[in-house]
C-alpha atoms as a PDB file:
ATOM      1  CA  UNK A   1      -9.009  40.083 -18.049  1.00  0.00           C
ATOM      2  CA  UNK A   2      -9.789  38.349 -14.719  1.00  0.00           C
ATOM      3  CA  UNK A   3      -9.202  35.127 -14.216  1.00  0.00           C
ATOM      4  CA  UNK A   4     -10.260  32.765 -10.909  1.00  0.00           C
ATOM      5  CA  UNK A   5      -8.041  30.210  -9.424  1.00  0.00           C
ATOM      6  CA  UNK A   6      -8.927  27.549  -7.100  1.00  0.00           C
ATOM      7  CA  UNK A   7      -7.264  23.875  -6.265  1.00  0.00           C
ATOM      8  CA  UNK A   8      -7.743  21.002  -3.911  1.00  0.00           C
ATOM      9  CA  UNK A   9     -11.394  21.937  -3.385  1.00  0.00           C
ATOM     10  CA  UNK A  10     -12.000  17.659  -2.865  1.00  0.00           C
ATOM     11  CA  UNK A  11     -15.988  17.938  -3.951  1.00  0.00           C
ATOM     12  CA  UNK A  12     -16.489  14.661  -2.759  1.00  0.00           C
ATOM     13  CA  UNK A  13     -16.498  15.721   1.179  1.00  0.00           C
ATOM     14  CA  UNK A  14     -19.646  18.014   0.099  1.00  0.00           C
ATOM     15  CA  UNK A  15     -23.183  17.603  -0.496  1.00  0.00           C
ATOM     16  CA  UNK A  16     -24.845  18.597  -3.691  1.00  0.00           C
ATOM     17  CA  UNK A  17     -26.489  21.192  -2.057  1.00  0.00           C
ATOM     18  CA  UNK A  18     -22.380  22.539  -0.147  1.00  0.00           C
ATOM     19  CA  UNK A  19     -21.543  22.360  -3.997  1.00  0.00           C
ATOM     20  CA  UNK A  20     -24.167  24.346  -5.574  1.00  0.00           C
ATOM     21  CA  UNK A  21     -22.817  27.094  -2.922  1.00  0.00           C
ATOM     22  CA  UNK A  22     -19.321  27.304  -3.623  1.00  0.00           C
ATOM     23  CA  UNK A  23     -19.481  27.077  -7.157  1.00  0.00           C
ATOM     24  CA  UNK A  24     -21.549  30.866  -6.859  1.00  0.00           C
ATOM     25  CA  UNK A  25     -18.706  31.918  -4.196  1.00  0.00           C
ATOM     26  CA  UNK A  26     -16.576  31.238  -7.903  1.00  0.00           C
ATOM     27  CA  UNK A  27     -18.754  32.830  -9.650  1.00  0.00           C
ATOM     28  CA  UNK A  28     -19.388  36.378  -7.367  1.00  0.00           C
ATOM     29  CA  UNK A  29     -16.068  37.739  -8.764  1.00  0.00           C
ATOM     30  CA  UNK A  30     -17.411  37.572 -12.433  1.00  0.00           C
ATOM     31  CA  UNK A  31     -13.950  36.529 -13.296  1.00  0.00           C
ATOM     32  CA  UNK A  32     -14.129  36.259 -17.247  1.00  0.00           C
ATOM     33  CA  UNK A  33     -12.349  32.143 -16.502  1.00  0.00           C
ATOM     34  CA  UNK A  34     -12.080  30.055 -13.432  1.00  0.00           C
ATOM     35  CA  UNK A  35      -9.026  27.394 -13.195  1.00  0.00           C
ATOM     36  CA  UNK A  36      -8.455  24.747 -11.240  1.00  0.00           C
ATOM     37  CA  UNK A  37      -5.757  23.162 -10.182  1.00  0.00           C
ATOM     38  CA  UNK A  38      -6.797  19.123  -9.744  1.00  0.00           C
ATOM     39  CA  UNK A  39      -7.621  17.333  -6.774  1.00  0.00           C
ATOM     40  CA  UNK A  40     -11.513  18.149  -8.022  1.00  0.00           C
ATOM     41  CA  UNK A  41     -13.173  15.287  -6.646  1.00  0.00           C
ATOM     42  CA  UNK A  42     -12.958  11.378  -6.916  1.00  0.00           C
ATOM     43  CA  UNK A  43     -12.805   9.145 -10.128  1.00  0.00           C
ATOM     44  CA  UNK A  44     -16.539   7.949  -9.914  1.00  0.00           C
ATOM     45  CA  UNK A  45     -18.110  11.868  -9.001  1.00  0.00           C
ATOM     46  CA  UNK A  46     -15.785  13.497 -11.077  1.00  0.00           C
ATOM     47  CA  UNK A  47     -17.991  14.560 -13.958  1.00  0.00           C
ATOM     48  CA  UNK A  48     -20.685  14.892 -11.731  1.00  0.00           C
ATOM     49  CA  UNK A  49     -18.968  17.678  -9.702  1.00  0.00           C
ATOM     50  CA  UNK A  50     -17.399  19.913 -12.951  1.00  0.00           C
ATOM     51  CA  UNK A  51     -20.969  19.830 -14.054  1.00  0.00           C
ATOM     52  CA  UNK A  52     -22.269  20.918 -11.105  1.00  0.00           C
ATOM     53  CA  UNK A  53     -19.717  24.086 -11.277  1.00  0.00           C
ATOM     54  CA  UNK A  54     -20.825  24.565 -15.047  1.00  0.00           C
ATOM     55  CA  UNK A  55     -24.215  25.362 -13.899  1.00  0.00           C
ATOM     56  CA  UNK A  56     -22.932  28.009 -11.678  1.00  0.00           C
ATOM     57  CA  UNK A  57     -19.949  29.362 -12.760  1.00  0.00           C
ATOM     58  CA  UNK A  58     -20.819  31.442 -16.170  1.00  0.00           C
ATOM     59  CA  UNK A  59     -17.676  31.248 -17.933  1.00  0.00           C
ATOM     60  CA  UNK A  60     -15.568  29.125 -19.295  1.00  0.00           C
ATOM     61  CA  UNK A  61     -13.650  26.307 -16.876  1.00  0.00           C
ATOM     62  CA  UNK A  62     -10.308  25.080 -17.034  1.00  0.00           C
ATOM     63  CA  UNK A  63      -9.280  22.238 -14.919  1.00  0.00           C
ATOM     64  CA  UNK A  64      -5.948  19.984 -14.781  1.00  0.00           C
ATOM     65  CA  UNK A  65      -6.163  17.040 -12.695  1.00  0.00           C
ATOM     66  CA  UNK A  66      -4.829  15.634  -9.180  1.00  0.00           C
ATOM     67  CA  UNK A  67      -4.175  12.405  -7.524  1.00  0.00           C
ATOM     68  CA  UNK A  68      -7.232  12.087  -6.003  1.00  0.00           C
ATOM     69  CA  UNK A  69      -9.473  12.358  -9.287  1.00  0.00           C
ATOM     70  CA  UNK A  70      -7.895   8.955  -9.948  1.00  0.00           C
ATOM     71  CA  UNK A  71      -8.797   7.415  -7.004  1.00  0.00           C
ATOM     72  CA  UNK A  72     -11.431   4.440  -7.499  1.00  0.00           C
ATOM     73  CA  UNK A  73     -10.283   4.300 -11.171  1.00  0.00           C
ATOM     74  CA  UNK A  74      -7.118   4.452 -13.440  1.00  0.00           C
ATOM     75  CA  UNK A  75      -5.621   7.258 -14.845  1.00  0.00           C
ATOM     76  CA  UNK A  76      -6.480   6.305 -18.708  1.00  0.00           C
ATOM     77  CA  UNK A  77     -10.108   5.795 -17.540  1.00  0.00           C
ATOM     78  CA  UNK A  78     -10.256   9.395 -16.163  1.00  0.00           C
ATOM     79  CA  UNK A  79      -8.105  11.031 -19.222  1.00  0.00           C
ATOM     80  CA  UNK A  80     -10.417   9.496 -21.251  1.00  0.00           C
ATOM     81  CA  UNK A  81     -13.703  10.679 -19.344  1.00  0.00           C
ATOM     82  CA  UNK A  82     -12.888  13.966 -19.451  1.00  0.00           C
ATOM     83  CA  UNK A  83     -12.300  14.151 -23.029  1.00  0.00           C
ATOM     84  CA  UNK A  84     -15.380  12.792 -23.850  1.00  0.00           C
ATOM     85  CA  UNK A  85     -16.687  15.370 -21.119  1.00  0.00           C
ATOM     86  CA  UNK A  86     -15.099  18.387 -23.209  1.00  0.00           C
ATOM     87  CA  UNK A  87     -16.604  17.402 -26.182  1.00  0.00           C
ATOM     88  CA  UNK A  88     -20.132  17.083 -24.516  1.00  0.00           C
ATOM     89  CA  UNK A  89     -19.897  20.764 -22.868  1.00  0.00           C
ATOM     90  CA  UNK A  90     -17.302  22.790 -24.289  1.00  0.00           C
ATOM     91  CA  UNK A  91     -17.061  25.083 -21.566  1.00  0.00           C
ATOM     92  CA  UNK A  92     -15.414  22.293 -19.324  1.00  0.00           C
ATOM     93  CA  UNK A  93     -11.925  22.024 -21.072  1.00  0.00           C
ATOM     94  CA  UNK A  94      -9.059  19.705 -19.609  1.00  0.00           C
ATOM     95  CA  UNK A  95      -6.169  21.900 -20.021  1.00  0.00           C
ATOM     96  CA  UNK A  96      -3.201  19.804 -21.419  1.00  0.00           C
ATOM     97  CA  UNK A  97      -6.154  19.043 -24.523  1.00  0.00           C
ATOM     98  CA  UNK A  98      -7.080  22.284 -24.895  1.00  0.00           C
ATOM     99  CA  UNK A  99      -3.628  23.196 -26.294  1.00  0.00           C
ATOM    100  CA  UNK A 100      -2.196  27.103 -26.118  1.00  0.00           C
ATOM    101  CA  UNK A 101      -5.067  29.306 -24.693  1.00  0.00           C
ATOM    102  CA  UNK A 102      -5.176  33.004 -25.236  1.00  0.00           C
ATOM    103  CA  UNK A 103      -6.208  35.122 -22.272  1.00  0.00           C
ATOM    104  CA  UNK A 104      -5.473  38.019 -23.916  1.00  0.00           C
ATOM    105  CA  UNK A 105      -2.965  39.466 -26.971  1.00  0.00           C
ATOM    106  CA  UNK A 106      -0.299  39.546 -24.039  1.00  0.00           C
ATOM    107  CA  UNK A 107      -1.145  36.330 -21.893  1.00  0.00           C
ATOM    108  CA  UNK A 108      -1.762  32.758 -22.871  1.00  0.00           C
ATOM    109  CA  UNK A 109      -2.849  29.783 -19.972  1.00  0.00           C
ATOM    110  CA  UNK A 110      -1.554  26.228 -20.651  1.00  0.00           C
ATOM    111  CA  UNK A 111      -1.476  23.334 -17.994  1.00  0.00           C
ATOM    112  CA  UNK A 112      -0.549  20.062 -17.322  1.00  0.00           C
ATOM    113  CA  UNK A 113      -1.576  17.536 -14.163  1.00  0.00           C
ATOM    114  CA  UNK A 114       2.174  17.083 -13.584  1.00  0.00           C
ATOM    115  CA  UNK A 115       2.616  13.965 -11.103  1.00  0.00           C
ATOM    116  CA  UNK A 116       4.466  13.061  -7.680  1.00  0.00           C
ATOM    117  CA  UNK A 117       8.018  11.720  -9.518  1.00  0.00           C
ATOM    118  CA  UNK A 118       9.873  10.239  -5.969  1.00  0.00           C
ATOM    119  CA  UNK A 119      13.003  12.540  -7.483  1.00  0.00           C
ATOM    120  CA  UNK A 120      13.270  15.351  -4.645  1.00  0.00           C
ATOM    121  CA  UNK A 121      14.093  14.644  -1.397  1.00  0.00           C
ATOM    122  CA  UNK A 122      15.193  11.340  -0.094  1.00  0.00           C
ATOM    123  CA  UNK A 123      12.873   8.919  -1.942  1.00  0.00           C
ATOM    124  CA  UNK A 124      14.693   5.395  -0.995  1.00  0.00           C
ATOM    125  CA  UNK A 125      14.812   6.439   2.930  1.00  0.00           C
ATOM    126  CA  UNK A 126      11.380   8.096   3.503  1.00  0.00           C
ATOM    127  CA  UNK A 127       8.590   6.416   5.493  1.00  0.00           C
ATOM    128  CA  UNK A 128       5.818   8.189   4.238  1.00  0.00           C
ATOM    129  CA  UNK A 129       2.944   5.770   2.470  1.00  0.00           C
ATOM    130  CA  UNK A 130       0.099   7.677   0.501  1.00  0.00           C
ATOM    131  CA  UNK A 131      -2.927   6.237  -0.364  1.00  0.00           C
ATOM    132  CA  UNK A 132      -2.356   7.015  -4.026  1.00  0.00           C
ATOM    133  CA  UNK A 133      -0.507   3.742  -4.200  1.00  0.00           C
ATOM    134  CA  UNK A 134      -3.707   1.808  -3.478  1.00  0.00           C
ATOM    135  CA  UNK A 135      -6.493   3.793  -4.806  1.00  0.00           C
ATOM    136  CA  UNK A 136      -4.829   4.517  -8.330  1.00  0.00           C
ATOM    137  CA  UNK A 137      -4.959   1.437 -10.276  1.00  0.00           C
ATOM    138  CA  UNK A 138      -1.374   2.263 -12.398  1.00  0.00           C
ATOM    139  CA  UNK A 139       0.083   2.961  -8.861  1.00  0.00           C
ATOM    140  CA  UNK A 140      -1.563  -0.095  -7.401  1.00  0.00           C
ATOM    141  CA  UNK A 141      -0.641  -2.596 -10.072  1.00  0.00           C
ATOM    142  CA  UNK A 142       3.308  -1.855  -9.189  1.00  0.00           C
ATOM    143  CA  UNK A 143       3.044  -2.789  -5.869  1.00  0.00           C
ATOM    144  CA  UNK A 144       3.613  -6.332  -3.429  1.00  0.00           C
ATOM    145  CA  UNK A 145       0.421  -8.320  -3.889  1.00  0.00           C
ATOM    146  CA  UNK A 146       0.388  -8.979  -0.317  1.00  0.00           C
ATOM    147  CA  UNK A 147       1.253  -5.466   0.621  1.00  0.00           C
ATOM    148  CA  UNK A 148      -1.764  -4.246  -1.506  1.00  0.00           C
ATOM    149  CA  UNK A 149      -4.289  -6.556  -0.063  1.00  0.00           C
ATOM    150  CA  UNK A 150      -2.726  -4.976   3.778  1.00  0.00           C
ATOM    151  CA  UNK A 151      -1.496  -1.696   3.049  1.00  0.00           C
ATOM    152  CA  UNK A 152      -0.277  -1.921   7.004  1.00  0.00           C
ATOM    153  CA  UNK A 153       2.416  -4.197   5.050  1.00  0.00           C
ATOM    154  CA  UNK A 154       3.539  -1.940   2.896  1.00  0.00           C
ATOM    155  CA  UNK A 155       6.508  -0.532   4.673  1.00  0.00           C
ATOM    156  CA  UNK A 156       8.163  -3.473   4.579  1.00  0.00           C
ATOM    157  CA  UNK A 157       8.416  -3.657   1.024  1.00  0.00           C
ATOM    158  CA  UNK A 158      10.271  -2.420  -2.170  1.00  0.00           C
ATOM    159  CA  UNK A 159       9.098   0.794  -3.723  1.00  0.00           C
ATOM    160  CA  UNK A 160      11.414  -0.089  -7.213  1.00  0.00           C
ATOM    161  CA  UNK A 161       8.415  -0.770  -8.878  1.00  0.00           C
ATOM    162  CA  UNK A 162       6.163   1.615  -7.898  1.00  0.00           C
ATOM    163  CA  UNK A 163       9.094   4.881  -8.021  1.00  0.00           C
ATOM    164  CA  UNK A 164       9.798   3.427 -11.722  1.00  0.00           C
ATOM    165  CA  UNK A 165       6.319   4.209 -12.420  1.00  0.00           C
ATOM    166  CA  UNK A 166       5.910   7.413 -10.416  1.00  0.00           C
ATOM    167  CA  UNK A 167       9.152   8.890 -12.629  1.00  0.00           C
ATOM    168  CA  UNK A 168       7.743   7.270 -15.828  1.00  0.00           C
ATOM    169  CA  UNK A 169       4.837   9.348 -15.574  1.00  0.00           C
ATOM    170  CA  UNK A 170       6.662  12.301 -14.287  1.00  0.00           C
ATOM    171  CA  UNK A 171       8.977  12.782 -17.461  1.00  0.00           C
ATOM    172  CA  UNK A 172       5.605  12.043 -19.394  1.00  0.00           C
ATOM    173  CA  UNK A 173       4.285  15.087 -17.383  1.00  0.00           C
ATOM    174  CA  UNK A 174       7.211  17.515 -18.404  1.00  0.00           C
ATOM    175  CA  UNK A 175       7.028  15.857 -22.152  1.00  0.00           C
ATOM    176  CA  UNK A 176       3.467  16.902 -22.915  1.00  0.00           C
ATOM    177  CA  UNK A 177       4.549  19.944 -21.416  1.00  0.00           C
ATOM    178  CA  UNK A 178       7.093  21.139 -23.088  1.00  0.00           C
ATOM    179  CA  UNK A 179       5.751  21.841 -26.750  1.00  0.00           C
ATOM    180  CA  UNK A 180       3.016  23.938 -25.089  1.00  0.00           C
ATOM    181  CA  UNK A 181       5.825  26.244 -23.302  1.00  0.00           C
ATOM    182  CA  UNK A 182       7.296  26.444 -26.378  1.00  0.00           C
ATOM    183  CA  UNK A 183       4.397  27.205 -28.178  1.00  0.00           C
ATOM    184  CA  UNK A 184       3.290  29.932 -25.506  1.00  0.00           C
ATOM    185  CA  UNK A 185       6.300  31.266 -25.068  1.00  0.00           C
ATOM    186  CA  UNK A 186       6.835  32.145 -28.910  1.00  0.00           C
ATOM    187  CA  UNK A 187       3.395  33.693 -28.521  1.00  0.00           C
ATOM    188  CA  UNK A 188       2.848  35.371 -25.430  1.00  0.00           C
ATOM    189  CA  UNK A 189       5.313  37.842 -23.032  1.00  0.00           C
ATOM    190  CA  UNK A 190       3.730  35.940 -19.965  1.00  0.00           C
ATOM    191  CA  UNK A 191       1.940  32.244 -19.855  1.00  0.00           C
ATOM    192  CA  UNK A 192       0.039  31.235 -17.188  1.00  0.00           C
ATOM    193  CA  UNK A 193       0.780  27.422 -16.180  1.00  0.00           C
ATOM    194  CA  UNK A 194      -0.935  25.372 -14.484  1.00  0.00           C
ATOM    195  CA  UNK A 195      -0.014  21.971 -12.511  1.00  0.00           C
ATOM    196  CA  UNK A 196      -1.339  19.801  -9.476  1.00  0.00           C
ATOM    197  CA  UNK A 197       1.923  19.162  -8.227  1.00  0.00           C
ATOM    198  CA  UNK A 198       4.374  21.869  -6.974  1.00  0.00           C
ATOM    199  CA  UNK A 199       7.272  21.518  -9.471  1.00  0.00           C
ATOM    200  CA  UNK A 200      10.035  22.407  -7.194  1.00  0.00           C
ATOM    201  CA  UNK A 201      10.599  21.452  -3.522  1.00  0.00           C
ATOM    202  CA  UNK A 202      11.088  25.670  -2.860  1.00  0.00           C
ATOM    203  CA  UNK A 203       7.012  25.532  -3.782  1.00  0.00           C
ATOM    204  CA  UNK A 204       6.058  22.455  -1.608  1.00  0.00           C
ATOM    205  CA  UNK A 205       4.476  24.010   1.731  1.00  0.00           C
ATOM    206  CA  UNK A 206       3.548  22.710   4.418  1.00  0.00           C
ATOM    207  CA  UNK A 207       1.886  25.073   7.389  1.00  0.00           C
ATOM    208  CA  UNK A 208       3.710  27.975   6.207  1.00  0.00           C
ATOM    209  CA  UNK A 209       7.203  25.718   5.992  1.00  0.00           C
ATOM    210  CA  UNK A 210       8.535  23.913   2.932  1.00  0.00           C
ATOM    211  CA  UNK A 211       8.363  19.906   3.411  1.00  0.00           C
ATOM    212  CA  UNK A 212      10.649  18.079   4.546  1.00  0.00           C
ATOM    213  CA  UNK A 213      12.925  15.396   2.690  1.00  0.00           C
ATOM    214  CA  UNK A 214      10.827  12.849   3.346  1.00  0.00           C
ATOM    215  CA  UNK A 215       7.507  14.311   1.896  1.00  0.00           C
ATOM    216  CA  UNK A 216       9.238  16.034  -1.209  1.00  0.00           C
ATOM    217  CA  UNK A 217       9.374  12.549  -3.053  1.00  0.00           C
ATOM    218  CA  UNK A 218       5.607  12.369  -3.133  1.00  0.00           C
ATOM    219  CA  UNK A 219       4.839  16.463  -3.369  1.00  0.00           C
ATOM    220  CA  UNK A 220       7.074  17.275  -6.145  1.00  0.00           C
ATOM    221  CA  UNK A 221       7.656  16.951 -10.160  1.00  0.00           C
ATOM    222  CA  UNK A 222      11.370  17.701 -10.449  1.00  0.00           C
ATOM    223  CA  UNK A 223      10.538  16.402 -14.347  1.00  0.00           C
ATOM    224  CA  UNK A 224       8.118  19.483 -14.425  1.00  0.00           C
ATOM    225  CA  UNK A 225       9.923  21.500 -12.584  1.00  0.00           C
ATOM    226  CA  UNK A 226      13.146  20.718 -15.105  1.00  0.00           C
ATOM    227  CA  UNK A 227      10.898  21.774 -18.283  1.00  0.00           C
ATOM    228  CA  UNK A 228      10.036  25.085 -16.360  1.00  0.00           C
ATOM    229  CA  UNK A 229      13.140  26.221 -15.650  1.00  0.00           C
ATOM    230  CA  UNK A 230      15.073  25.011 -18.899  1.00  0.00           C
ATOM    231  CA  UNK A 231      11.748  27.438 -20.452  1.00  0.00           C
ATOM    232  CA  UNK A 232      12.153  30.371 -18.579  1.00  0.00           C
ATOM    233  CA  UNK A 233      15.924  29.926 -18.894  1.00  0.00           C
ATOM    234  CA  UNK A 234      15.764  29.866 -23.148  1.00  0.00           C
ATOM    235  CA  UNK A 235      13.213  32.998 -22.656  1.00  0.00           C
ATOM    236  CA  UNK A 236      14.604  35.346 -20.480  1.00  0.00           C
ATOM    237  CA  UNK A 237      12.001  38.147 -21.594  1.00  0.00           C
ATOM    238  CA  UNK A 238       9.090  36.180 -21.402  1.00  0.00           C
ATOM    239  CA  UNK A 239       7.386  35.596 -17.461  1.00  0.00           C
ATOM    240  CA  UNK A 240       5.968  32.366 -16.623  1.00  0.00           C
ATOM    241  CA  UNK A 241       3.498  32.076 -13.267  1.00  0.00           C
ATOM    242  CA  UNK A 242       2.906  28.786 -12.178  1.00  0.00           C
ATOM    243  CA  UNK A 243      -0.770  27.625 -10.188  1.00  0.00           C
ATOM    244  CA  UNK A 244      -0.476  24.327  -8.597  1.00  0.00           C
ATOM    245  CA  UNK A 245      -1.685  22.840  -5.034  1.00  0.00           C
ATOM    246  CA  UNK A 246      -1.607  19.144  -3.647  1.00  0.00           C
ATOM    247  CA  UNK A 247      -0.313  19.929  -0.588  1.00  0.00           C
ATOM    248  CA  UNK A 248      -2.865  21.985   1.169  1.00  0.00           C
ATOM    249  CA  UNK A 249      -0.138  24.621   2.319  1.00  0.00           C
ATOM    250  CA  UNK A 250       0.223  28.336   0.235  1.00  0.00           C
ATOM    251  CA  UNK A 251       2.778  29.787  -0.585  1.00  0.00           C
ATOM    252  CA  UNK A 252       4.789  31.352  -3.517  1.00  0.00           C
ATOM    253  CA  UNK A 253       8.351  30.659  -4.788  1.00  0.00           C
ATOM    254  CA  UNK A 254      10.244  32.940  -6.886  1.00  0.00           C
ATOM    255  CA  UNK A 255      12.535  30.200  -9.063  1.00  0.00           C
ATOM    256  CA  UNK A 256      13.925  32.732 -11.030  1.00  0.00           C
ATOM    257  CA  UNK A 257      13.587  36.433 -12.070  1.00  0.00           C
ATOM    258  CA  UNK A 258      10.902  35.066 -14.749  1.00  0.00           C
ATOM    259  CA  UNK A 259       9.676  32.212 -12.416  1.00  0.00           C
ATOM    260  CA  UNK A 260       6.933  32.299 -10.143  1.00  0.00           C
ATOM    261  CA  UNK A 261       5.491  29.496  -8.749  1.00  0.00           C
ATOM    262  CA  UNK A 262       1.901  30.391  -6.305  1.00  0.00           C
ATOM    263  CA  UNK A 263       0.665  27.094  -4.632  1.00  0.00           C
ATOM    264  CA  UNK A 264      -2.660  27.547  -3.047  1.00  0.00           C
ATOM    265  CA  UNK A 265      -3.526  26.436   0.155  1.00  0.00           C
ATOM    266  CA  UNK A 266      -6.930  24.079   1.119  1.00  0.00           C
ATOM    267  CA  UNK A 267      -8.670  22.518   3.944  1.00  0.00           C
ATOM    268  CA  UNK A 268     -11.002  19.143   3.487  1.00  0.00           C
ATOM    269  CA  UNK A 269     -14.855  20.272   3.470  1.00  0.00           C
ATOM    270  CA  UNK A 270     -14.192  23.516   3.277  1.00  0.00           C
ATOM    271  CA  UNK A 271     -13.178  24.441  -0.074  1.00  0.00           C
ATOM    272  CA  UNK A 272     -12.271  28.452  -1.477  1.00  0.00           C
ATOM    273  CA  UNK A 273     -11.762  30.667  -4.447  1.00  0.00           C
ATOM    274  CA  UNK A 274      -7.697  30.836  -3.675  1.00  0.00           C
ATOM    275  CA  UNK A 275      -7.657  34.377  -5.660  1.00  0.00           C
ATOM    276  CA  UNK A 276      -8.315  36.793  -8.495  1.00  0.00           C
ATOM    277  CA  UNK A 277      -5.595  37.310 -10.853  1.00  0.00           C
ATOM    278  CA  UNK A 278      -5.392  40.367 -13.239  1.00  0.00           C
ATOM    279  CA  UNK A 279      -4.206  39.344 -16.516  1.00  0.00           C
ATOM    280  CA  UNK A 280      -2.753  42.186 -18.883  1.00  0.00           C
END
C-alpha cells in the first residue's frame, strides 16, 4: 500500500488553473491515498480547493486541518463545513471524523488538527505575534478590543486570554486524540498519525534548525505531543509515525524507539507532494 503525503500546500496563493496542476503532480505516483496535513487553503476557498484535488487525485483523500483554513471564519464554522463536505463526497474525509482507518491488516491512519498550545518554549516572554490571533474568530474574540482593531498594538498587551484559549483547545486536541490511539493501537502494529502542528519542540524546524524558545509557543502541541508519548510508552511493540507541518521547515524526530515524528517542509506558491510512504 502506497500512501501520498503533502502539508502546507496554502491553495489560496494559486490559480485554478496552478491547482488543477498540482493536484495531477499528487496523483502521478498512483498512491492508493493522499493525506494532508492542514494549512489547505483559507476558510472561504476551502471546499473549493479539496474539490478541486478530488477531481484529480483518484483515490481517496484524507485531510486534517491548519491554522490558516480558519482564517476569515471560526473554527466551528469550518468543522462543521467539512462534515457536511464528507457527507456530500465521500472520498474527501476529515480525519479526526473518519475514526480508525485501515491501510492495511498491519497499518491503520488516524489524525487530528492538533493546535499551537503556548506550552513549549517561553510563552509569557516571547515577542512573536501571528496573524492567527486576528484572522481566527475564537483567537480573535480573546484578545484587547483596541489591540484587535490595531494589531501594531498588540504587543503591548496581555496574552492571558488568548494562551487560556490556545491551551483549551490544545488539551481538546490530545482528548479527541487519545481514544483513536487507543483504538489503533489495539488494532494495528504501526498507526500512521497525522497532525498540523509538530507535537514536540525536537519536530519544530526551522531552515534545517529546531525553533527557538520564542517560536515553540506558537509551533507546538505539547498536549498532543503528551498523548503520543504516554501511547507509544503503554505500547512498546506497536510503532507510531507522525505527519505534521505548520512550520514550513522538514525534518524528522525520533521521540522514542517507537516514535517518529516527519514534518514536511513548504514554500508559499509553490506547493509539493512531500513523499511516498510504503505501508506494510
Amino acid at each position: 500500500m502506497r500512501l501520498a503525503w503533502a502539508t502546507d500546500i496554502h491553495l489560496d496563493f494559486l490559480d485554478d488553473g496552478q491547482v488543477r496542476r498540482f493536484a495531477a503532480e499528487l496523483a502521478a505516483p498512483r498512491a492508493d491515498a493522499l493525506v494532508l496535513s492542514g494549512d489547505l487553503s483559507h476558510a472561504e476557498t476551502l471546499e473549493h480547493h479539496l474539490r478541486l484535488l478530488a477531481q484529480g487525485v483518484p483515490g481517496p483523500i484524507y485531510f486534517v486541518l491548519g491554522n490558516h483554513d480558519y482564517y476569515g471564519s471560526s473554527v466551528a464554522a469550518v468543522r462543521a463545513a467539512v462534515l457536511d463536505l464528507g457527507a456530500r463526497r465521500p472520498r474527501l474525509s476529515w480525519l479526526p471524523a473518519a475514526g480508525v482507518v485501515r491501510l492495511t491488516d498491519r497499518t491503520g491512519l488516524i489524525g487530528c488538527d492538533g493546535w499551537a498550545d503556548a506550552r513549549n518554549g517561553e510563552p509569557d516572554s516571547t515577542p512573536v505575534v501571528l496573524n492567527d490571533f486576528f484572522h481566527i474568530e475564537e483567537l480573535a474574540g480573546t484578545i484587547d478590543p483596541v489591540a484587535r482593531a490595531d494589531p501594531r498594538r498588540f504587543r503591548g498587551t496581555s496574552r492571558s486570554h488568548l494562551h487560556a484559549e490556545l491551551r483549551s483547545r490544545g488539551d481538546a486536541e490530545a482528548a479527541a486524540l487519545r481514544p483513536l490511539l487507543r483504538d489503533a493501537l489495539r488494532e494495528f502494529a504501526e498507526v500512521v498519525v497525522v497532525t498540523h502542528v509538530p507535537p514536540f519542540a525536537a519536530a519544530c524546524w526551522h531552515e534545517g534548525r529546531h525553533s527557538d524558545a520564542d517560536w515553540q509557543p506558537y509551533f507546538t502541541c505539547a498536549a498532543v505531543g503528551d498523548a503520543l508519548r504516554e501511547a507509544a510508552e503503554a505500547w512498546p511493540d506497536r510503532r507510531l509515525t507522525v505527519l505534521c507541518g505548520h512550520t514550513h521547515g522538514a525534518g524528522e524526530a525520533q521521540i522514542l524507539a517507537n516514535l517518529t515524528v516527519l514534518t514536511g517542509g513548504a514554500e508559499y506558491r509553490r506547493p509539493v507532494l512531500q513523499r511516498v510512504l510504503d505501508v506494510a
